[in-house]
C-alpha atoms as a PDB file:
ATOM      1  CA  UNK A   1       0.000   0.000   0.000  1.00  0.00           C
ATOM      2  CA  UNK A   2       2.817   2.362   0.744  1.00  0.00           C
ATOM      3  CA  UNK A   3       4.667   1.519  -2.621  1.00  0.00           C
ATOM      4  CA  UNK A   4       1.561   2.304  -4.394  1.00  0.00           C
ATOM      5  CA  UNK A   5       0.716   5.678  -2.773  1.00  0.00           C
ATOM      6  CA  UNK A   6       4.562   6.838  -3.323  1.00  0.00           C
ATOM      7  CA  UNK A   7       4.313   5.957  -6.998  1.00  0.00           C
ATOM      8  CA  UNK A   8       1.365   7.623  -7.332  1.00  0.00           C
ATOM      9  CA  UNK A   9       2.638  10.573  -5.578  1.00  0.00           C
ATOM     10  CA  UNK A  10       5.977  10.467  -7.954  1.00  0.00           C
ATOM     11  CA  UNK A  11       3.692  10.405 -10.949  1.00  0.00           C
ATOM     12  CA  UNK A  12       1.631  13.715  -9.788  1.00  0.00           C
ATOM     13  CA  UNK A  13       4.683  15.638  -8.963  1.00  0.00           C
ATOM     14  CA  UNK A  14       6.218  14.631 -12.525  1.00  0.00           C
ATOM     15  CA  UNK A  15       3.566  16.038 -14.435  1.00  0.00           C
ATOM     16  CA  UNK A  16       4.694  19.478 -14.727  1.00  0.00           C
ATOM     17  CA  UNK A  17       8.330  18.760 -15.625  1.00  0.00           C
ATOM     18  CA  UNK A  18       7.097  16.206 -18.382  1.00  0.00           C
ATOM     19  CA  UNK A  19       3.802  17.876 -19.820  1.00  0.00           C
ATOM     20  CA  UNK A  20       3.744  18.840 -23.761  1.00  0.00           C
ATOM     21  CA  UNK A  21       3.881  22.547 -23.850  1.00  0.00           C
ATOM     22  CA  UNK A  22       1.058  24.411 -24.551  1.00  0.00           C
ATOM     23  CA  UNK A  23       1.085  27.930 -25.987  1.00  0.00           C
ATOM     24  CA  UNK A  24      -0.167  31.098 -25.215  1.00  0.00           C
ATOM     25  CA  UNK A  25      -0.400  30.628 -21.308  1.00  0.00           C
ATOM     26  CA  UNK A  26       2.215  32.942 -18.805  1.00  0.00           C
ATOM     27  CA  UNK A  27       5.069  30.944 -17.286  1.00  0.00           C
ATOM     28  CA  UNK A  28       5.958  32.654 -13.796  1.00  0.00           C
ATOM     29  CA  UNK A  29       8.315  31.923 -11.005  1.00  0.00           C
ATOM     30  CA  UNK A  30       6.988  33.426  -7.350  1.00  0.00           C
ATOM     31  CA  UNK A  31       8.481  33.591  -4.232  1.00  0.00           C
ATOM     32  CA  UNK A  32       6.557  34.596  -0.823  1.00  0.00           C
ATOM     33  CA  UNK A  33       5.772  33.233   2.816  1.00  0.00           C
ATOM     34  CA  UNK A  34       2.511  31.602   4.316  1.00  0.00           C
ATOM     35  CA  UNK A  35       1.374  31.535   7.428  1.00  0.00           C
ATOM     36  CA  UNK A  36      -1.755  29.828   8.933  1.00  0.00           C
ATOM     37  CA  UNK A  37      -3.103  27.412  11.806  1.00  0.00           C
ATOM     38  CA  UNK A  38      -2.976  23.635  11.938  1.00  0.00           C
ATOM     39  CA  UNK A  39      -5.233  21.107  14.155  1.00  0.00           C
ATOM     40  CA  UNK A  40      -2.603  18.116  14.927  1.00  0.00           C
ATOM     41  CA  UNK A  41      -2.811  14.735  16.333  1.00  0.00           C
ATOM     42  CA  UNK A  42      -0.755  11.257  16.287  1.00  0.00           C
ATOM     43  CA  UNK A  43      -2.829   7.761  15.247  1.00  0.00           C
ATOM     44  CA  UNK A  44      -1.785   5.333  18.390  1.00  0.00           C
ATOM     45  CA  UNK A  45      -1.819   1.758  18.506  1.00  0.00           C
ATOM     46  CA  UNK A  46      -2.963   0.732  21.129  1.00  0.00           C
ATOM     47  CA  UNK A  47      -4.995   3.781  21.028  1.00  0.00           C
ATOM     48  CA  UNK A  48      -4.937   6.358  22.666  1.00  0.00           C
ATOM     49  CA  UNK A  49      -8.088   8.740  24.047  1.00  0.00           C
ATOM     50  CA  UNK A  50      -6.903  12.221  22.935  1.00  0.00           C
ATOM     51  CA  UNK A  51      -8.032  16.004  20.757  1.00  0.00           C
ATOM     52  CA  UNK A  52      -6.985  17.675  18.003  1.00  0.00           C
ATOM     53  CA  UNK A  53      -4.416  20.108  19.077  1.00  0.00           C
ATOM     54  CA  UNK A  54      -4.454  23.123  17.727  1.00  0.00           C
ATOM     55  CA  UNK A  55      -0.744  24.376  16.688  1.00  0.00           C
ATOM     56  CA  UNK A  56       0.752  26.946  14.037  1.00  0.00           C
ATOM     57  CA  UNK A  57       2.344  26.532  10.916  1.00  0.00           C
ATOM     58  CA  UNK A  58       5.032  29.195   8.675  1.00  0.00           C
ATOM     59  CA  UNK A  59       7.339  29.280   6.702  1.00  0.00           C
ATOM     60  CA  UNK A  60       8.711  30.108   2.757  1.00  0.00           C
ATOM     61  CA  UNK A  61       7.329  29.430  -0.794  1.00  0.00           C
ATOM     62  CA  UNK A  62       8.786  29.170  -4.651  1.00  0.00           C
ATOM     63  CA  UNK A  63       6.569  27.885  -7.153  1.00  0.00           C
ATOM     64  CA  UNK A  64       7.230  27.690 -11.280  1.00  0.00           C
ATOM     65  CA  UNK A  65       4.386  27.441 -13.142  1.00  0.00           C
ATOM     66  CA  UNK A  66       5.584  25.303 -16.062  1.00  0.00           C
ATOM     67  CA  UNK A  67       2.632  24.672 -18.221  1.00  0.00           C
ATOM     68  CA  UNK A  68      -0.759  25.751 -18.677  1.00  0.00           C
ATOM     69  CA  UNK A  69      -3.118  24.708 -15.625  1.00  0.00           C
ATOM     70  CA  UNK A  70       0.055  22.965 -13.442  1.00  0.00           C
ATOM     71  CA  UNK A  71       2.980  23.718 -12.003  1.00  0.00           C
ATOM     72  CA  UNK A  72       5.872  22.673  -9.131  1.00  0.00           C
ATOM     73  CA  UNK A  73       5.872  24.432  -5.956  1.00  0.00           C
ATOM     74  CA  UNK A  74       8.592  23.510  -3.201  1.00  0.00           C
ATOM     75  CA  UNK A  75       7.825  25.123   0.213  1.00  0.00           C
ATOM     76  CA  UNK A  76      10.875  25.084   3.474  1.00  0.00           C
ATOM     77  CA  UNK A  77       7.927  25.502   6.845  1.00  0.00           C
ATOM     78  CA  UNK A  78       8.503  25.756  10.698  1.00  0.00           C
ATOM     79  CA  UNK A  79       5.441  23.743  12.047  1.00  0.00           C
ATOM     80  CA  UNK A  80       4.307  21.709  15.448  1.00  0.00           C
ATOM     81  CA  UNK A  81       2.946  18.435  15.327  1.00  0.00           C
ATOM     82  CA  UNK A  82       1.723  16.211  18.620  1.00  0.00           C
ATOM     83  CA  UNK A  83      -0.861  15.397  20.423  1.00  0.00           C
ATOM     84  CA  UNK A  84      -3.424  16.572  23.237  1.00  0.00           C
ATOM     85  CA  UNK A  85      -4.737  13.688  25.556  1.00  0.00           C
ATOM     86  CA  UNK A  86      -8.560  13.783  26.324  1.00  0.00           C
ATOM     87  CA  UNK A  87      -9.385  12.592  30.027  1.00  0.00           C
ATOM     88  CA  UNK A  88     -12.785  11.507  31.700  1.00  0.00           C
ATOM     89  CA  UNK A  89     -12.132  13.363  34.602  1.00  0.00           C
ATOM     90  CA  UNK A  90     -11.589  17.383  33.640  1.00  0.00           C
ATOM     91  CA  UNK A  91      -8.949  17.877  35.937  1.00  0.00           C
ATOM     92  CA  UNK A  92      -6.104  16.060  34.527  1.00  0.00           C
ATOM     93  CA  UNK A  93      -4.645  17.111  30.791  1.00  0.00           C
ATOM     94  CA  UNK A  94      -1.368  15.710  28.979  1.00  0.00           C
ATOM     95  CA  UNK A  95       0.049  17.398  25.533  1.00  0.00           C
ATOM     96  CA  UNK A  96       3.020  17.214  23.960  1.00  0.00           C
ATOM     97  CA  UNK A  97       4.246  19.456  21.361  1.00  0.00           C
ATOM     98  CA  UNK A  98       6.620  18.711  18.201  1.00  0.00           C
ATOM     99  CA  UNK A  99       8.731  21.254  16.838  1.00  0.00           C
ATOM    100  CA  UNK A 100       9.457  20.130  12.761  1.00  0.00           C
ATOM    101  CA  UNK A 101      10.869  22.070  10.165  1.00  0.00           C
ATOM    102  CA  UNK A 102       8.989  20.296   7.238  1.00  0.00           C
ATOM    103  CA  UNK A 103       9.490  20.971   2.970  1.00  0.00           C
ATOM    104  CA  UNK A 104       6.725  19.827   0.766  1.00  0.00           C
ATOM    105  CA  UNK A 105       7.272  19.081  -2.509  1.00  0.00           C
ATOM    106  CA  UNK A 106       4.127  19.394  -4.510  1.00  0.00           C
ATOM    107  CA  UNK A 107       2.454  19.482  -7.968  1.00  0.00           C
ATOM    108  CA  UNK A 108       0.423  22.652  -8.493  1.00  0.00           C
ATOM    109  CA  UNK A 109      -2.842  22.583 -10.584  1.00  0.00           C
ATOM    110  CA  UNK A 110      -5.270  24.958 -11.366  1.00  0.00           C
ATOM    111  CA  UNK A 111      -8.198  26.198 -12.669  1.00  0.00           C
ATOM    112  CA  UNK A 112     -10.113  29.491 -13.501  1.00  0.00           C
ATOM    113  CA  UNK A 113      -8.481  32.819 -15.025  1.00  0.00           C
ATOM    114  CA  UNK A 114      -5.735  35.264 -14.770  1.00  0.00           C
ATOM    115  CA  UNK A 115      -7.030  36.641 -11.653  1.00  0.00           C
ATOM    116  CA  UNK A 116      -9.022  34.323  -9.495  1.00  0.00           C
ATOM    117  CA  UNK A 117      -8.488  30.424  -9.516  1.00  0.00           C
ATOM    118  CA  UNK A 118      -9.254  27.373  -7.889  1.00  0.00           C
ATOM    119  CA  UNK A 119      -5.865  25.476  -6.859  1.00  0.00           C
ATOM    120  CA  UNK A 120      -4.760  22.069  -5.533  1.00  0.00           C
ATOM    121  CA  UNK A 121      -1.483  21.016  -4.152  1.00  0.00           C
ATOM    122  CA  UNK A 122      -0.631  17.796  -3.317  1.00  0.00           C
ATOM    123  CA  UNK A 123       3.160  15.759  -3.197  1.00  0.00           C
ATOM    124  CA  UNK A 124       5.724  13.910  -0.703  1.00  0.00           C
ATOM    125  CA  UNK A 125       6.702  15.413   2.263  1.00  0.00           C
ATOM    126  CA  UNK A 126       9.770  15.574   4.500  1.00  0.00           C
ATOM    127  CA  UNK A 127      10.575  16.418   8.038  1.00  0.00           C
ATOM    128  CA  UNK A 128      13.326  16.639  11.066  1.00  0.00           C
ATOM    129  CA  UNK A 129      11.793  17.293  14.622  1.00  0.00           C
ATOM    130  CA  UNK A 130      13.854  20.049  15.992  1.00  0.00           C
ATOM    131  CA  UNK A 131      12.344  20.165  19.708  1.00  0.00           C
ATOM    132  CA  UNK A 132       9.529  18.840  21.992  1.00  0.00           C
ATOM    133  CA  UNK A 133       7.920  20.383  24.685  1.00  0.00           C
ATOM    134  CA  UNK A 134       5.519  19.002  27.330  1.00  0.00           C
ATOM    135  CA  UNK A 135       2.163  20.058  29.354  1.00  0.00           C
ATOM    136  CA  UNK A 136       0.749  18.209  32.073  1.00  0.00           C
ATOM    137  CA  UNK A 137      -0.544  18.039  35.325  1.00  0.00           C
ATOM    138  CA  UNK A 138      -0.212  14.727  36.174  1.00  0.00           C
ATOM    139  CA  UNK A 139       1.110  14.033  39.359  1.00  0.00           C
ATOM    140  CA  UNK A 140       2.790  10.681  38.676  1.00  0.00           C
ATOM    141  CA  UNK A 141       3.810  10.023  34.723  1.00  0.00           C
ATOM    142  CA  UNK A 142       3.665   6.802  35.004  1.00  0.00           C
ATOM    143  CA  UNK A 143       0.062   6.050  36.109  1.00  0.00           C
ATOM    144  CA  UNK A 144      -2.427   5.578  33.855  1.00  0.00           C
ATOM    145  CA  UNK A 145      -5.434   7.424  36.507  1.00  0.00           C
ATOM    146  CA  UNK A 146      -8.073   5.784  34.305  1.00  0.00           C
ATOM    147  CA  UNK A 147      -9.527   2.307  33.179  1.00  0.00           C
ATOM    148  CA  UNK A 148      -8.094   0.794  30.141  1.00  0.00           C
ATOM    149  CA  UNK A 149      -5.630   3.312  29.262  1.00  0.00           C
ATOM    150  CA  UNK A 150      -1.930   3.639  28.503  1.00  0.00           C
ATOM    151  CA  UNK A 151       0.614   5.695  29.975  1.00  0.00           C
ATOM    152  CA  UNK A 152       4.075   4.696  28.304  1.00  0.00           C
ATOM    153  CA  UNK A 153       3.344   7.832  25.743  1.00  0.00           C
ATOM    154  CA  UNK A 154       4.011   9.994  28.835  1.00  0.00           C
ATOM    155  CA  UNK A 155       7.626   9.390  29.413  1.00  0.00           C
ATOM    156  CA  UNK A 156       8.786   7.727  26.358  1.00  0.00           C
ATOM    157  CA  UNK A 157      11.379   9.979  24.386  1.00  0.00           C
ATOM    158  CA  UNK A 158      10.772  10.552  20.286  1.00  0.00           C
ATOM    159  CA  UNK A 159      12.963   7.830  18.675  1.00  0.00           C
ATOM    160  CA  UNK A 160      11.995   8.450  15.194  1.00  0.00           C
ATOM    161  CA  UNK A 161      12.595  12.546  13.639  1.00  0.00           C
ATOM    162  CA  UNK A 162      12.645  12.223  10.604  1.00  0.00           C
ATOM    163  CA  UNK A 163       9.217  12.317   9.544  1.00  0.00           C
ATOM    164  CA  UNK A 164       8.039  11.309   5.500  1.00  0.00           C
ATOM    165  CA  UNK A 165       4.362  11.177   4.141  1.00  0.00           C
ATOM    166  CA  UNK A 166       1.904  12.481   1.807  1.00  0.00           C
ATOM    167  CA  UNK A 167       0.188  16.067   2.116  1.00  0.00           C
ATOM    168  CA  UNK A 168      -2.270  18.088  -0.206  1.00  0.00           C
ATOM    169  CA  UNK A 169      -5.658  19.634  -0.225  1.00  0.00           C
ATOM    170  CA  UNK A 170      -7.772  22.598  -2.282  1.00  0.00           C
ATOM    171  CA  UNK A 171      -7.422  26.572  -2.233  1.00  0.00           C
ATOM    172  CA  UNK A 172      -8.243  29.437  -3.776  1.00  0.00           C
ATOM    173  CA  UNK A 173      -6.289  32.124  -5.447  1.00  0.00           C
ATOM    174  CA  UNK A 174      -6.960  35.896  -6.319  1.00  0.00           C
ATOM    175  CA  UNK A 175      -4.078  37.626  -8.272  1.00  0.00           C
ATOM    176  CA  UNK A 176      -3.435  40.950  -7.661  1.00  0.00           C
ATOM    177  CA  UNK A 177      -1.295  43.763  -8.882  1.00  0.00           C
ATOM    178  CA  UNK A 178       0.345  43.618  -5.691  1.00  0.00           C
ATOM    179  CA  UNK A 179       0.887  39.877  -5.302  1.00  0.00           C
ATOM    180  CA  UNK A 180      -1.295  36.446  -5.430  1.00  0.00           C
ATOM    181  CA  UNK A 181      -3.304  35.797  -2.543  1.00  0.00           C
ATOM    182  CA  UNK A 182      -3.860  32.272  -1.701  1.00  0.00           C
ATOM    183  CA  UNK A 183      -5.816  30.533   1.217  1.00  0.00           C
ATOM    184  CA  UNK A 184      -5.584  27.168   1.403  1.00  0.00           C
ATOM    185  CA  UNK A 185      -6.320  24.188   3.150  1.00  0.00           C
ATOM    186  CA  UNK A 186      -3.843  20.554   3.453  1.00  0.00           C
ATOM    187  CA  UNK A 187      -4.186  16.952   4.601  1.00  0.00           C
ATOM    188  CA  UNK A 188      -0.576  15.624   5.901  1.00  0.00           C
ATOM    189  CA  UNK A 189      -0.425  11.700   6.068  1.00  0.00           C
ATOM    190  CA  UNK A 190       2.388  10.284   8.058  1.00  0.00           C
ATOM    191  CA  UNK A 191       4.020   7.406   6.526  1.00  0.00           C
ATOM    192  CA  UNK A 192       6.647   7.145   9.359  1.00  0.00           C
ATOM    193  CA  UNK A 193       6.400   6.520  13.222  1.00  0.00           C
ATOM    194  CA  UNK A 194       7.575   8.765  16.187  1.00  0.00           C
ATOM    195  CA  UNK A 195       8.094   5.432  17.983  1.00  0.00           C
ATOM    196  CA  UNK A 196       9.792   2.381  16.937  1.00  0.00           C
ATOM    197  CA  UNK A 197       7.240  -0.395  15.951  1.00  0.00           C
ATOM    198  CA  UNK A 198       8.967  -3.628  15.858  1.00  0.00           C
ATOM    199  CA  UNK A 199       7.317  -6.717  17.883  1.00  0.00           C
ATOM    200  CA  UNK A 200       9.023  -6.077  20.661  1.00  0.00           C
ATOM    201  CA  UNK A 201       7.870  -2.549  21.375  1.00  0.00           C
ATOM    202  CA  UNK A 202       4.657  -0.884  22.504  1.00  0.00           C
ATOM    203  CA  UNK A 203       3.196   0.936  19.591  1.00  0.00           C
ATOM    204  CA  UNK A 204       2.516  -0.477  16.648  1.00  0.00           C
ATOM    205  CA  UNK A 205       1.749   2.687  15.603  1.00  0.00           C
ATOM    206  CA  UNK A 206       2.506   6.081  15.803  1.00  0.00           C
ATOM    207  CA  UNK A 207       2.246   8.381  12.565  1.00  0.00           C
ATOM    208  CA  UNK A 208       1.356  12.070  13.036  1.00  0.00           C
ATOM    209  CA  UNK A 209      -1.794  13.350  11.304  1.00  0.00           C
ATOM    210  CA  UNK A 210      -1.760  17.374  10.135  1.00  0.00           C
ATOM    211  CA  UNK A 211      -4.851  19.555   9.299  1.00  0.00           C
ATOM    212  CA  UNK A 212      -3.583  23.442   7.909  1.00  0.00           C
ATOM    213  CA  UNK A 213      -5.437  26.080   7.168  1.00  0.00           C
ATOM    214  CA  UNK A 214      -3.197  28.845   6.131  1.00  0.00           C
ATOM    215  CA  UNK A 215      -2.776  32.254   4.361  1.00  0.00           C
ATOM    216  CA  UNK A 216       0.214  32.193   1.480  1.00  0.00           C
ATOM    217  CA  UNK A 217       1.473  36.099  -0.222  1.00  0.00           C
ATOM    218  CA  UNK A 218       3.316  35.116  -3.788  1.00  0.00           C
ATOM    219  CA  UNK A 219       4.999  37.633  -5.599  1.00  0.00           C
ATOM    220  CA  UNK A 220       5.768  36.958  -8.958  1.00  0.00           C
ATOM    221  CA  UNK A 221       8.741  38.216 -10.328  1.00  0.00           C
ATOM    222  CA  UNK A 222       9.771  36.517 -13.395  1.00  0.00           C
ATOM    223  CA  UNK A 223       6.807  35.908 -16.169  1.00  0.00           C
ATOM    224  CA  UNK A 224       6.825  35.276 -20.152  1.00  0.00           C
ATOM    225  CA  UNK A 225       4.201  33.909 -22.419  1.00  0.00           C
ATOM    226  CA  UNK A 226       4.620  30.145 -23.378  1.00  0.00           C
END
């Protein structure tokens, strides 16, 4: 299954570079920054009871649109992954917070004219966990304080930070004479485990799972009619 959904993601992100060129559409190159909000969790198993957590996401964009209606975009971010434990009783809360710095690399498509489209990005995805913070207010880290729940999550250090997966989802651009406005909203699927997962360890699995919403400012500054 994983061989499949990298080929297919190979395939997308080839398009651009391989597609017959069309004529009379504008080739640009544009640079610019996004910034947005991102609801994060990690897929457990065993599972574990837990929330969305809501984190932040920004960083720096280049894309090259290469042929009429797609494109290559390559993106360097600064964003937080983890997770935020859900508890029957109120008074206890656990979250822990992972500090990536993440580049996409994604196939651009669009639709619609020269000054408002409809966009979708989607590509591979890599990732090195810089830092990790962590909130509780558990008095022992090592009790589980409820029924049929786990607590080795609570003490047990990353072992995996390099993260890989698959990421994409729909926006919407309006192009002005200022700059391209884009809002935007992505799906990242981790392929890879925070924890190891071999028989002998706890979790089978462990993959991080990424909702963004977020805000990107392009300014084009090199364009030519294919």
């Amino acid at each position: 299954m994983i061989k499949k959904l990298i080929t297919c993601c190979f395939c997308l992100l080839t398009i651009p570079a391989f597609a017959q060129t069309q004529k009379y559409f504008l080739q640009d190159i544009s640079i610019g920054g996004s910034a947005g909000v991102a609801l994060a969790s990690v897929s457990f198993s065993p599972t574990v009871q837990k929330n969305m957590m809501m984190t932040y996401t920004m960083g720096a964009t280049a894309r090259w649109i290469t042929e009429k209606h797609c494109g290559i975009q390559l993106e360097v971010n600064y964003a937080q992954q983890g997770w935020d434990e859900q508890f029957e009783d109120p008074q206890y809360h656990f979250s822990r917070r992972l500090n990536y710095i993440e580049i996409p690399f994604m196939s651009h498509f669009y639709v619609g004219n020269r000054r408002v489209r409809v966009i979708f990005n989607v590509g591979p995805q890599i990732g090195y966990m810089l830092a990790e913070s962590t909130s509780h207010n558990l008095p022992d880290l090592n009790e589980a304080y409820e029924p049929n729940r786990h607590s080795e999550q609570h003490t047990k250090a990353i072992e995996h930070k390099f993260s890989w997966g698959l990421g994409g989802g729909p926006g919407l651009e309006v192009q002005t004479g200022i700059g391209n406005f884009i809002i935007e909203g992505r799906y990242f699927y981790s392929l890879g485990d925070i924890y190891k997962n071999g028989k002998e360890d706890y979790f089978a699995r462990s993959a991080p799972q990424t909702i963004y919403v977020k805000l990107t400012y392009l300014i084009p500054f090199l364009k030519r009619y294919r």
